[in-house]
N, C-alpha and C. Protein backbone atom coordinates (compact mmCIF):
# COMPACT_ATOMS: atom_id res chain seq x y z
N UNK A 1 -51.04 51.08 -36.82
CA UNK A 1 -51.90 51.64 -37.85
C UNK A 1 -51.50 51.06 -39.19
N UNK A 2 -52.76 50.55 -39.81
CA UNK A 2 -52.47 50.05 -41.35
C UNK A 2 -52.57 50.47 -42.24
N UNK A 3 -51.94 50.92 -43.40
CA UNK A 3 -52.48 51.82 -44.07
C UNK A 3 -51.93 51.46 -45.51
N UNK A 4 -53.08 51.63 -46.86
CA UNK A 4 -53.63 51.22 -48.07
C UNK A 4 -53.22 52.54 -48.82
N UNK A 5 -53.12 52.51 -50.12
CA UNK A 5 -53.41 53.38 -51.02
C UNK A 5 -53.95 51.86 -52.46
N UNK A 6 -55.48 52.75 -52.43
CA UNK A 6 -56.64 52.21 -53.54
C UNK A 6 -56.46 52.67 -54.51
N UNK A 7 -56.08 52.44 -55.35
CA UNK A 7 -55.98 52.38 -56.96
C UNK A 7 -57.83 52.16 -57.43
N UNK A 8 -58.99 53.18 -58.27
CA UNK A 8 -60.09 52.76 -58.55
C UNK A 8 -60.41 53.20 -60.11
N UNK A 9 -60.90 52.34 -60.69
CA UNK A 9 -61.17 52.63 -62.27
C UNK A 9 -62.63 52.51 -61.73
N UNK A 10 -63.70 53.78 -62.58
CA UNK A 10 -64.98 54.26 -62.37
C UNK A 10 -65.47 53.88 -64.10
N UNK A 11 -66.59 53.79 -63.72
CA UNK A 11 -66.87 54.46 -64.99
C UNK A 11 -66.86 56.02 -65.56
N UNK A 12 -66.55 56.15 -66.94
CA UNK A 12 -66.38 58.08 -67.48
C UNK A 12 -67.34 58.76 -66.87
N UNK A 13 -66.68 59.77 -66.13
CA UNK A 13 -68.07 60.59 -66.13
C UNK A 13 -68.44 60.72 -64.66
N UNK A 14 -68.43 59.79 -64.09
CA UNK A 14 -68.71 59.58 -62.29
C UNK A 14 -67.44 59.12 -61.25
N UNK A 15 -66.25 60.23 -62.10
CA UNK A 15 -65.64 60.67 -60.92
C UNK A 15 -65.60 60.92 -59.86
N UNK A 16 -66.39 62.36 -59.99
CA UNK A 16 -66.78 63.20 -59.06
C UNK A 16 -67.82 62.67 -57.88
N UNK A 17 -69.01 62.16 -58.42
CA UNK A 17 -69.53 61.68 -57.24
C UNK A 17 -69.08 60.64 -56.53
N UNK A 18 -68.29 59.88 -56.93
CA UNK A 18 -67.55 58.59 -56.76
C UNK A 18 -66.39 59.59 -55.62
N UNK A 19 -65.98 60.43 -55.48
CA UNK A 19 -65.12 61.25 -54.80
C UNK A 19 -65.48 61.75 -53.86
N UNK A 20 -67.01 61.97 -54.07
CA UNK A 20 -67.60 62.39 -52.95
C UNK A 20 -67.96 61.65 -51.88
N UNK A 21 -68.83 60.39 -51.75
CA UNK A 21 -68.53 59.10 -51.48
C UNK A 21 -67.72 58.65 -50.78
N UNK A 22 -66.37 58.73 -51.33
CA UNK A 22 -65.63 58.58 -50.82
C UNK A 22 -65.08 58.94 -49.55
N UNK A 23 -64.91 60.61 -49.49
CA UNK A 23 -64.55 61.07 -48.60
C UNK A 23 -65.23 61.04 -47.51
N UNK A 24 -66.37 60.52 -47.53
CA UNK A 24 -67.94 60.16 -46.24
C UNK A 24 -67.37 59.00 -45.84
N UNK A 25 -66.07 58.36 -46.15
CA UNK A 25 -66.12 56.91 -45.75
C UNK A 25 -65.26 56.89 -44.40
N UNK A 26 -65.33 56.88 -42.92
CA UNK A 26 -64.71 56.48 -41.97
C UNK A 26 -63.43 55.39 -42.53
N UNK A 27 -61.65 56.30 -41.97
CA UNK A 27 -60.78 55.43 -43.00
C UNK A 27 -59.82 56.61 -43.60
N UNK A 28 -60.53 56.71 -44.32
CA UNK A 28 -60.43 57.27 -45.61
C UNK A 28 -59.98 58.74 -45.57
N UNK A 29 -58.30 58.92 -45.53
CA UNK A 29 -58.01 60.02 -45.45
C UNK A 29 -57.59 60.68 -46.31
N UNK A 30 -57.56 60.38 -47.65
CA UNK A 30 -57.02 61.54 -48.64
C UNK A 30 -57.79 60.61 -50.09
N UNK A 31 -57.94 61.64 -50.66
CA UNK A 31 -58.59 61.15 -52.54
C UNK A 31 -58.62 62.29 -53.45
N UNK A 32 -57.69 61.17 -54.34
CA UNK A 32 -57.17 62.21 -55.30
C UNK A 32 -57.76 61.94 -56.67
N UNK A 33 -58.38 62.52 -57.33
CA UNK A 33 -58.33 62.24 -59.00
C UNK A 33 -57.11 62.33 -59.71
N UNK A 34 -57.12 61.06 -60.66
CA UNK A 34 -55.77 60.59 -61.72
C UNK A 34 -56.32 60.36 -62.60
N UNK A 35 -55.04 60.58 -64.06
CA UNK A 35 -55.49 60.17 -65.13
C UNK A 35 -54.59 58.81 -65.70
N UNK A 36 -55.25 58.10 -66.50
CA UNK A 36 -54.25 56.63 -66.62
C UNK A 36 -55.34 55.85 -66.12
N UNK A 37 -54.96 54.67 -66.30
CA UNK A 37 -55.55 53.31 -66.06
C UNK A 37 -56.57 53.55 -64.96
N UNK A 38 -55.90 53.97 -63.69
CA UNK A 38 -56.81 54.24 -62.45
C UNK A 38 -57.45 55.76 -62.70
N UNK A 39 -58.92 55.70 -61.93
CA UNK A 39 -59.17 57.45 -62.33
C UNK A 39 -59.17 58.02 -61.04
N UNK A 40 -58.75 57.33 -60.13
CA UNK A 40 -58.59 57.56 -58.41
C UNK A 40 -57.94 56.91 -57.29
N UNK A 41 -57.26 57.96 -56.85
CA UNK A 41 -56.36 57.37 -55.65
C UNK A 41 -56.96 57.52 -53.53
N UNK A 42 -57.43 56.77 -53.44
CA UNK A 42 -57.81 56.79 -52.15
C UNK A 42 -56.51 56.10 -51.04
N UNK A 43 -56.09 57.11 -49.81
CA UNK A 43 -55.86 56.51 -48.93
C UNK A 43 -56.62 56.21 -47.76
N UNK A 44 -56.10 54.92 -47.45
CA UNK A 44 -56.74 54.42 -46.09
C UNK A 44 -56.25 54.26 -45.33
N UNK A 45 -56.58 54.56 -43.90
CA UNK A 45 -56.12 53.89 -42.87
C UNK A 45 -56.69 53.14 -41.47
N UNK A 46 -56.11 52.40 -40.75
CA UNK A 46 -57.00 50.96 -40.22
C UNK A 46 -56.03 50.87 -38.85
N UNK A 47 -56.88 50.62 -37.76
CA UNK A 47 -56.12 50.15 -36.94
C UNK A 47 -55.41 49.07 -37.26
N UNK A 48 -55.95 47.56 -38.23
CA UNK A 48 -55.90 46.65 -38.13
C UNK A 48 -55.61 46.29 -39.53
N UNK A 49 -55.59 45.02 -40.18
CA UNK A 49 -55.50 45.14 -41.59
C UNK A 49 -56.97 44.57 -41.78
N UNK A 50 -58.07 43.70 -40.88
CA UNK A 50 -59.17 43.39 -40.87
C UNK A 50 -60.18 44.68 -41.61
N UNK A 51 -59.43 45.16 -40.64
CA UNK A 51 -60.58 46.49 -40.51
C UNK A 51 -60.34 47.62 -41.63
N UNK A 52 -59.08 47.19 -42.27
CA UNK A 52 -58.81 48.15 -43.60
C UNK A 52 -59.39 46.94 -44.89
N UNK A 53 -59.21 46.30 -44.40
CA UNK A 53 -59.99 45.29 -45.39
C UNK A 53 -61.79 45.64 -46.23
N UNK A 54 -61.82 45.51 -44.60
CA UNK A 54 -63.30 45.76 -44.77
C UNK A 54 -63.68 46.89 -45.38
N UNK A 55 -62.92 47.78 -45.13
CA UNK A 55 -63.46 49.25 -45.97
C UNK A 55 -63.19 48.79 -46.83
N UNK A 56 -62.13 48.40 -47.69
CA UNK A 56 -62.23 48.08 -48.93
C UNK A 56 -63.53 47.48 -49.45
N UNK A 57 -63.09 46.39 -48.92
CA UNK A 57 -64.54 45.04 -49.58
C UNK A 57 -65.86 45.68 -49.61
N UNK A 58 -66.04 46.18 -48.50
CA UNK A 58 -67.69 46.61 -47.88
C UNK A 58 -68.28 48.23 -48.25
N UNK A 59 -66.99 48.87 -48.40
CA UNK A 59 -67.70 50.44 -48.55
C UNK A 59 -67.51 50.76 -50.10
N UNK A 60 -65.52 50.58 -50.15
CA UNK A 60 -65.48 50.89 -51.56
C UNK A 60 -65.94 50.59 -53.01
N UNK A 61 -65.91 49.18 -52.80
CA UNK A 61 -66.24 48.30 -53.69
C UNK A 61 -67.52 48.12 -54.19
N UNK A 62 -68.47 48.60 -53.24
CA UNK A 62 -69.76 48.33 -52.98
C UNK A 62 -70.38 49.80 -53.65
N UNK A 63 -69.35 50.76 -54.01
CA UNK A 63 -69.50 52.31 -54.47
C UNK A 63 -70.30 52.08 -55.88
N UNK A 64 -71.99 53.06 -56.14
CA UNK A 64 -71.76 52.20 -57.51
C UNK A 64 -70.99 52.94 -58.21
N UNK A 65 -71.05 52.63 -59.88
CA UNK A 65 -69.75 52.84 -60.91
C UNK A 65 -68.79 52.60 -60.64
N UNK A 66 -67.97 51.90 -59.15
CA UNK A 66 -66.87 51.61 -59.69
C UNK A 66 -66.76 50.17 -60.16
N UNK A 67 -65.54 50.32 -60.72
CA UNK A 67 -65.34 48.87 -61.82
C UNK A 67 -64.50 48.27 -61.09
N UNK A 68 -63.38 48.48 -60.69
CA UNK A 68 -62.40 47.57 -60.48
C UNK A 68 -61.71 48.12 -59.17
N UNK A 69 -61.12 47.86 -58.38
CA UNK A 69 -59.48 48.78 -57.32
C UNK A 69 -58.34 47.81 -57.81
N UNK A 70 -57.34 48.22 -57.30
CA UNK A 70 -56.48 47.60 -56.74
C UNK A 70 -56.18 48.28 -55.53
N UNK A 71 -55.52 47.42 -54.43
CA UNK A 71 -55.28 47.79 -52.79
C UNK A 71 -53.39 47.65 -52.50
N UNK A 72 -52.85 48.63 -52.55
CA UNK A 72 -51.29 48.85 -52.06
C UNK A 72 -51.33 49.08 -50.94
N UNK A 73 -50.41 47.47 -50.41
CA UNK A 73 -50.56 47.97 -49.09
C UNK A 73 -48.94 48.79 -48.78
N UNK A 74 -49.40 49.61 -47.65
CA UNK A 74 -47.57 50.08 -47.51
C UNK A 74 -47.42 49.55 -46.23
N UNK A 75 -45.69 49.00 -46.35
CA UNK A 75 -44.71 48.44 -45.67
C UNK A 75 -44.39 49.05 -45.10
């Protein structure tokens, strides 16, 4: 099992639906709102790193309002 913690800067304001979203995403087992640089912490997890990939690239990224992630992978 592979597993990510997403760092996501949104635009102000569309947190919340951006959270909601989220949690609909197959993966995707915990999301937290933060304050600081990132305005959200998503974990993921993947059988594979392909397949954690792809959630990234394909579901998250693809979220509208968000602006940016970064992807931590853990060791």
């Amino acid at each position: 099992m592979n597993q990510a913690f997403v760092a996501i800067h949104c635009e102000t304001g569309k947190e919340s639906p951006i959270i909601r979203k989220l949690m609909e995403i197959k993966g995707i087992s915990e999301v937290t709102g933060t304050l600081g640089l990132y305005d959200i912490i998503a974990k993921v997890e993947a059988a594979d790193s392909h397949e954690l990939e792809n959630i990234v690239t394909k579901q998250v990224r693809k979220i509208p309002h968000v602006l940016t992630t970064m992807t931590l992978m853990v060791i």
